[in-house]
C-alpha atoms as a PDB file:
ATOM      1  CA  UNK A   1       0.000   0.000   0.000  1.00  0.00           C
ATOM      2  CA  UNK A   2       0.975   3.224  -0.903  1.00  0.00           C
ATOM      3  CA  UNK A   3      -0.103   6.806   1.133  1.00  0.00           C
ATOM      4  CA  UNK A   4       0.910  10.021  -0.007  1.00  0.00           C
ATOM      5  CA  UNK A   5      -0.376  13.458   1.579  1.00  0.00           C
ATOM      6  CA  UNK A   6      -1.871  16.136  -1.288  1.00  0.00           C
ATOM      7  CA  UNK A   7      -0.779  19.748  -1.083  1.00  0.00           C
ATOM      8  CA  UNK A   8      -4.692  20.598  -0.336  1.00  0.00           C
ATOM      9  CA  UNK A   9      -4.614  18.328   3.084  1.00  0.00           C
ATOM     10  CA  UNK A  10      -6.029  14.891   1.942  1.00  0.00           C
ATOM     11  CA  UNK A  11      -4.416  11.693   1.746  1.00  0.00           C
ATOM     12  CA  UNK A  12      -4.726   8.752  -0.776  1.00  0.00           C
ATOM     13  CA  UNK A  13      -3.907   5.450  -0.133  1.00  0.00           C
ATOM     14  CA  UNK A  14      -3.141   3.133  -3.366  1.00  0.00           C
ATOM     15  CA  UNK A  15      -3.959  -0.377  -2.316  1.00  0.00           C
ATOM     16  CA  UNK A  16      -4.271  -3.531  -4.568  1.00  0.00           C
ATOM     17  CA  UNK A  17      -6.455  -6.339  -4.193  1.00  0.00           C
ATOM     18  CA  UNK A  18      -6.458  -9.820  -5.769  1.00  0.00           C
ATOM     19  CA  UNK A  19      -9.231 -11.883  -4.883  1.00  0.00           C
ATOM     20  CA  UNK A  20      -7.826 -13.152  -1.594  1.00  0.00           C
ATOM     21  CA  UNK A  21      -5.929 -10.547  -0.258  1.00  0.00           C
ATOM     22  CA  UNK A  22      -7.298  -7.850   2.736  1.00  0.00           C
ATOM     23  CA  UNK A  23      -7.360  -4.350   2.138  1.00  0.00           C
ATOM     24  CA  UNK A  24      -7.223  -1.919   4.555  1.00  0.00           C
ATOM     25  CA  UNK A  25     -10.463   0.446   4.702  1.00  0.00           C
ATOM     26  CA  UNK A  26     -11.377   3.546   6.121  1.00  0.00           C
ATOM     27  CA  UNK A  27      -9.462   7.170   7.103  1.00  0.00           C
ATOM     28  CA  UNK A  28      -9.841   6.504  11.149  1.00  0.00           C
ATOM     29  CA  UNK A  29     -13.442   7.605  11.183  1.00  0.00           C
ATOM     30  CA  UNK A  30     -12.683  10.630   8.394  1.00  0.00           C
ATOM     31  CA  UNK A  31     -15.649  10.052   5.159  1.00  0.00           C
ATOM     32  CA  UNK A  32     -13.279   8.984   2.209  1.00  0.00           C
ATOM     33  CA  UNK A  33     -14.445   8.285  -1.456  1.00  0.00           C
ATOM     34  CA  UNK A  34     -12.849   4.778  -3.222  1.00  0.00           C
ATOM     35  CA  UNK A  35     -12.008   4.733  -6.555  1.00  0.00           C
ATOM     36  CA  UNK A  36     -12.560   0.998  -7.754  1.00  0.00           C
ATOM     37  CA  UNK A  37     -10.099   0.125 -11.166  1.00  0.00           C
ATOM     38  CA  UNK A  38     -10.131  -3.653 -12.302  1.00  0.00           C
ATOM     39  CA  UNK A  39      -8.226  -5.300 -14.497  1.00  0.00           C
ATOM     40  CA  UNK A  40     -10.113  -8.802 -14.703  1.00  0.00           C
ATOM     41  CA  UNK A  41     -13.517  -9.932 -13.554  1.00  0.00           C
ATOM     42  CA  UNK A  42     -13.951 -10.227  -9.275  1.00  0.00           C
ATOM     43  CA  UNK A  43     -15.805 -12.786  -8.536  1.00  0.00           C
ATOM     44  CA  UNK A  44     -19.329 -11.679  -7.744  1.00  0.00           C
ATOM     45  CA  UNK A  45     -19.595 -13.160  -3.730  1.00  0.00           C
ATOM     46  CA  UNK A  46     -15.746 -10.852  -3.081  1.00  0.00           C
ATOM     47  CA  UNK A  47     -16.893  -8.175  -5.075  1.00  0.00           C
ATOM     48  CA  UNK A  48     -19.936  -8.049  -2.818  1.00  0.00           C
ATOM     49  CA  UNK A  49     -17.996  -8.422   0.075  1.00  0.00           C
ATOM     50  CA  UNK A  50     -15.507  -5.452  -0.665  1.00  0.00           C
ATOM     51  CA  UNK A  51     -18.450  -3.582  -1.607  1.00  0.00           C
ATOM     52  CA  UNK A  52     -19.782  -4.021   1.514  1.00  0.00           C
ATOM     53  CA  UNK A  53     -17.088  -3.345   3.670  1.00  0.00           C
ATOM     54  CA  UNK A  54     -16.757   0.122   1.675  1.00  0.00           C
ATOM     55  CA  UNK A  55     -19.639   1.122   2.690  1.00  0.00           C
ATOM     56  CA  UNK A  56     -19.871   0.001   6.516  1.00  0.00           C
ATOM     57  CA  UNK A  57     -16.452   1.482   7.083  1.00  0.00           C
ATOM     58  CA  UNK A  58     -17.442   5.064   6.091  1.00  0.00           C
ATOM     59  CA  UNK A  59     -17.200   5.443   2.429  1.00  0.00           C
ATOM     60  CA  UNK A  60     -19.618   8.309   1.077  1.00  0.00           C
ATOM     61  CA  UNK A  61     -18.332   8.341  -2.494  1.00  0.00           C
ATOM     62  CA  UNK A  62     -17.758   4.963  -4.600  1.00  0.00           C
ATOM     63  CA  UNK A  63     -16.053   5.658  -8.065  1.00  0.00           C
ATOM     64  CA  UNK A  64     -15.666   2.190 -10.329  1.00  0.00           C
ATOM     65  CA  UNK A  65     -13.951   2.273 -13.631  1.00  0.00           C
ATOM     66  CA  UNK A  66     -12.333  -0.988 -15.558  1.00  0.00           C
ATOM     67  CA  UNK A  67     -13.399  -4.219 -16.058  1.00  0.00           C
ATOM     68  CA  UNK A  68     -16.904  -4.964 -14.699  1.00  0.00           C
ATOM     69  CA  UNK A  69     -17.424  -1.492 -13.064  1.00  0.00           C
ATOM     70  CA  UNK A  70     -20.769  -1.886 -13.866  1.00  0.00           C
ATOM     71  CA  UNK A  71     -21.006  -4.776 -11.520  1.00  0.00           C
ATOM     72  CA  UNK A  72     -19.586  -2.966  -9.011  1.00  0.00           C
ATOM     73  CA  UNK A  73     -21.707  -0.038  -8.552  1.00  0.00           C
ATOM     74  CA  UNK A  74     -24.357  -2.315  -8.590  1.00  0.00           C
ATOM     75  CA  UNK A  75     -23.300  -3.883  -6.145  1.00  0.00           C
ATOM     76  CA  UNK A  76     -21.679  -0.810  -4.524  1.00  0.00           C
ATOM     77  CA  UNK A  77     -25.827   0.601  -4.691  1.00  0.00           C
ATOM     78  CA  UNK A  78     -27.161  -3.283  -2.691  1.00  0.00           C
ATOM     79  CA  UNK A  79     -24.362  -2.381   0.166  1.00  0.00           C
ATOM     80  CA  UNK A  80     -26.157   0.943   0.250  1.00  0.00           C
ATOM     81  CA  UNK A  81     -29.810  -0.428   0.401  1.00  0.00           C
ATOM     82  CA  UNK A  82     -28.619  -3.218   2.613  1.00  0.00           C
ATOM     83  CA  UNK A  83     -26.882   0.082   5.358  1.00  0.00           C
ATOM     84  CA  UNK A  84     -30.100   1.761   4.726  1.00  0.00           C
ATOM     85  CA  UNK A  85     -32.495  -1.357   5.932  1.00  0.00           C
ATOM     86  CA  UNK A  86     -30.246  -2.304   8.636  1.00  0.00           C
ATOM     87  CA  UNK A  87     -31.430   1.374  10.149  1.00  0.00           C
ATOM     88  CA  UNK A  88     -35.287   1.765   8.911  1.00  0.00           C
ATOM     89  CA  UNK A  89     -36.063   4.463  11.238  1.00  0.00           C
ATOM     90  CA  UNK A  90     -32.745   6.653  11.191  1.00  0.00           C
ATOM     91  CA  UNK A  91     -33.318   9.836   9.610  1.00  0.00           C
ATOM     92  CA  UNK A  92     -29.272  10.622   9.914  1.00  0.00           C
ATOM     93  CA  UNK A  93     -28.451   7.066   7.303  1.00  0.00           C
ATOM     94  CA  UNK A  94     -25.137   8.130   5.839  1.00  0.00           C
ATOM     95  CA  UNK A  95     -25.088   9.299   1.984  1.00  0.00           C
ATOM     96  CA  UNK A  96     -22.985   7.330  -0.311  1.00  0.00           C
ATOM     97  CA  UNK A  97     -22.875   8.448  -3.859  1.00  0.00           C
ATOM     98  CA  UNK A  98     -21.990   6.194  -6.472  1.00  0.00           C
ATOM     99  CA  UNK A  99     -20.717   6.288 -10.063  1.00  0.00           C
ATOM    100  CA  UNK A 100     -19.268   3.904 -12.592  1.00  0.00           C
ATOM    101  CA  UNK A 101     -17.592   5.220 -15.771  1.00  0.00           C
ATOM    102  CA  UNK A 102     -17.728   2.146 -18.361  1.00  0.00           C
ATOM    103  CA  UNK A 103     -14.695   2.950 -21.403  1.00  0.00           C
ATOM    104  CA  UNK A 104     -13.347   5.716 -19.471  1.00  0.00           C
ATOM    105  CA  UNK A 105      -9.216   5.411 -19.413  1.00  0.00           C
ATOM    106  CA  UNK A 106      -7.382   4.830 -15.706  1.00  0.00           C
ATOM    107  CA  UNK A 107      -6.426   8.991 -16.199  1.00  0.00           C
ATOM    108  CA  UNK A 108     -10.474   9.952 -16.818  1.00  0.00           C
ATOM    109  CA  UNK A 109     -11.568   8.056 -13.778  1.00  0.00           C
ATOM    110  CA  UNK A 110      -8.685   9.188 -11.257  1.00  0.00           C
ATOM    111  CA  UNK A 111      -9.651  13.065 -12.626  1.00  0.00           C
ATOM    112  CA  UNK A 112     -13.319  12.302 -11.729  1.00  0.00           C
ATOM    113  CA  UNK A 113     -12.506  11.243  -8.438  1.00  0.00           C
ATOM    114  CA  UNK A 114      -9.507  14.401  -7.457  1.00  0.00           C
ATOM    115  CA  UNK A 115     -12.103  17.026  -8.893  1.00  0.00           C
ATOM    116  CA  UNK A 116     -15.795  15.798  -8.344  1.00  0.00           C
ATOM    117  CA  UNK A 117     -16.370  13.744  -5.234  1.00  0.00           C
ATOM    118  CA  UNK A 118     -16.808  15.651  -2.043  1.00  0.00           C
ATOM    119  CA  UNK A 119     -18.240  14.652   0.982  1.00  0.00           C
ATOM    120  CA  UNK A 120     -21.989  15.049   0.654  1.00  0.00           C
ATOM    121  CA  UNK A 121     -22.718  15.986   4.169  1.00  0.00           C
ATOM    122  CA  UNK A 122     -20.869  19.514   3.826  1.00  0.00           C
ATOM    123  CA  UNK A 123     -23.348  22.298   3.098  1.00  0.00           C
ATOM    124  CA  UNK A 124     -20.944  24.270   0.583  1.00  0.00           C
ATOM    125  CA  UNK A 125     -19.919  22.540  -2.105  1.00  0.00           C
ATOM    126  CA  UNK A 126     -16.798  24.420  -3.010  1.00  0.00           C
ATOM    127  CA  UNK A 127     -13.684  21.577  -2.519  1.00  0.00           C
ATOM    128  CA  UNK A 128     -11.973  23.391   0.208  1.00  0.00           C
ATOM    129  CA  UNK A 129     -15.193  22.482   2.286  1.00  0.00           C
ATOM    130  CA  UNK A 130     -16.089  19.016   1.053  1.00  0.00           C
ATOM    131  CA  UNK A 131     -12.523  17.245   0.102  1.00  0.00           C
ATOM    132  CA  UNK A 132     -12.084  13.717   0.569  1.00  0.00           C
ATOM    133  CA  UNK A 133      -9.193  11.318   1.321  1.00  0.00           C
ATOM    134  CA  UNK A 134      -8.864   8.771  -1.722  1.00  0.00           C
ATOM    135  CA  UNK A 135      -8.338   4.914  -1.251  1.00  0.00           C
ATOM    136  CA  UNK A 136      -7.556   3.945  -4.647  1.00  0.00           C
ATOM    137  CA  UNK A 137      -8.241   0.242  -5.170  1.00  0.00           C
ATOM    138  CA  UNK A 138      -6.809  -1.555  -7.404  1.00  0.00           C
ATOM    139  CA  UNK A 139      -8.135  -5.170  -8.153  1.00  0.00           C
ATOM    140  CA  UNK A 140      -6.292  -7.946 -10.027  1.00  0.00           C
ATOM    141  CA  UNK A 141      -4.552  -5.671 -11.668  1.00  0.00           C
ATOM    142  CA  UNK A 142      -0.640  -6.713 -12.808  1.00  0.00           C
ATOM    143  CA  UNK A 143       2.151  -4.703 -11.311  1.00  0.00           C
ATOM    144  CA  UNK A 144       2.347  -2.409 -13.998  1.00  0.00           C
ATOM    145  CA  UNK A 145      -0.444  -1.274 -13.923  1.00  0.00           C
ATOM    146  CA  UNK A 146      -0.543  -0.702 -10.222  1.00  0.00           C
ATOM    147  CA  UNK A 147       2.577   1.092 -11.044  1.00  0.00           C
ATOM    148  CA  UNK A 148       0.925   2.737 -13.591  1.00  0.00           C
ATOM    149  CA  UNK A 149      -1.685   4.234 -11.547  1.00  0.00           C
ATOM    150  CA  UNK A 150       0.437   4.567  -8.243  1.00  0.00           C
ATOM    151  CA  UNK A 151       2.350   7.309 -10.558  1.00  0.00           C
ATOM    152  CA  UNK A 152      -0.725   8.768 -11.981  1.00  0.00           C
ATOM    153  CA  UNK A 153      -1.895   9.112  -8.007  1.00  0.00           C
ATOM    154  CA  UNK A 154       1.381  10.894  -7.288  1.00  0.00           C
ATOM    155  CA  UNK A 155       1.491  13.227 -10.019  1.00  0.00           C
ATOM    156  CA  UNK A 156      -2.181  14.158  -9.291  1.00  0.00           C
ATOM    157  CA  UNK A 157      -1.703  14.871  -5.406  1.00  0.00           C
ATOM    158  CA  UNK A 158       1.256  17.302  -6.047  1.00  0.00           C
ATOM    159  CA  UNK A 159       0.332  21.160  -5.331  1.00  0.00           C
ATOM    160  CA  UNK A 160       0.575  22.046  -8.624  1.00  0.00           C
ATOM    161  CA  UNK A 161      -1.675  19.272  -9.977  1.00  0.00           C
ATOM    162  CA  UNK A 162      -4.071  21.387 -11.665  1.00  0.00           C
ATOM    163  CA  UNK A 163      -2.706  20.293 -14.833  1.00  0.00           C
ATOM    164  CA  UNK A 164      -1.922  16.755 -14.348  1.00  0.00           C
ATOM    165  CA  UNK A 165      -4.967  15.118 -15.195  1.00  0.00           C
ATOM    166  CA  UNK A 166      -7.081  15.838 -17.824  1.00  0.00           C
ATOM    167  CA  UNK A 167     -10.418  14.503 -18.022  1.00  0.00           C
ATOM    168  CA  UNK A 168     -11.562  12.912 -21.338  1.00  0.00           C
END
């Protein structure tokens, strides 16, 4: 796992998952959006699982791009239903967006999640209020790729990023 500190205050973690690894969830109780990027089908039951840890651990923004990231905002949106059941009569039930960008390159996706998720419970929207820390996951993905995107992450979080990633 990788963690690197941005020049506007958040931190992103770069972790990679194959299908029987752990990851390591959550920003010690801070909201955090995940950026999902697979390289080869997840089985459905982990994918689930992973989804659902995301969720229960404090994730409010879910951003899949790759293979299957279809699949996993689906199942990204059941964790959400199944958090919203398990508390019927809270009026306070977390919000957890979630988006999945289908033919969108590694550089589109990771520019989707530095410049449009923010945490939805902030009442401006303007990033200085709302930033989240990124966990960047990447699953089954060969090293370089991970590399790949571990660079991309780095270039992004500098202080002069502004210019690093271009969406598409």
């Amino acid at each position: 796992m990788t963690e690197l500190s941005c020049g506007d205050g958040r931190r992103v973690r770069v972790c990679a998952s194959a299908p029987d690894s752990e990851i390591a969830l959550g920003f010690e109780g801070a909201p955090y959006a995940a950026v999902i990027w697979a390289c080869e089908p997840f089985e459905p039951r982990l994918r689930t699982e992973i989804a659902n840890r995301l969720v229960f651990s404090g994730c409010c923004y879910i951003v899949c791009g790759g293979v299957d990231c279809k699949e996993w905002h689906d199942d990204a949106d059941v964790a959400i239903m199944r958090m919203e059941a398990s508390s019927p009569t809270s009026t306070d039930s977390a919000t957890v967006m979630t988006t999945w960008h289908w033919g969108k390159s590694e550089v589109g996706v990771l520019w989707y999640a530095f410049n449009c998720t923010f945490d939805p419970t902030t009442t401006g929207q303007s990033t200085e209020d709302g930033l989240l820390n990124l966990l960047i996951l990447v699953a089954s993905c060969d090293s370089a790729t991970l590399g790949r995107l571990e660079a991309l992450v780095k270039r992004a979080s500098e202080p002069t990023a502004d210019s690093s990633l271009r969406s598409e």
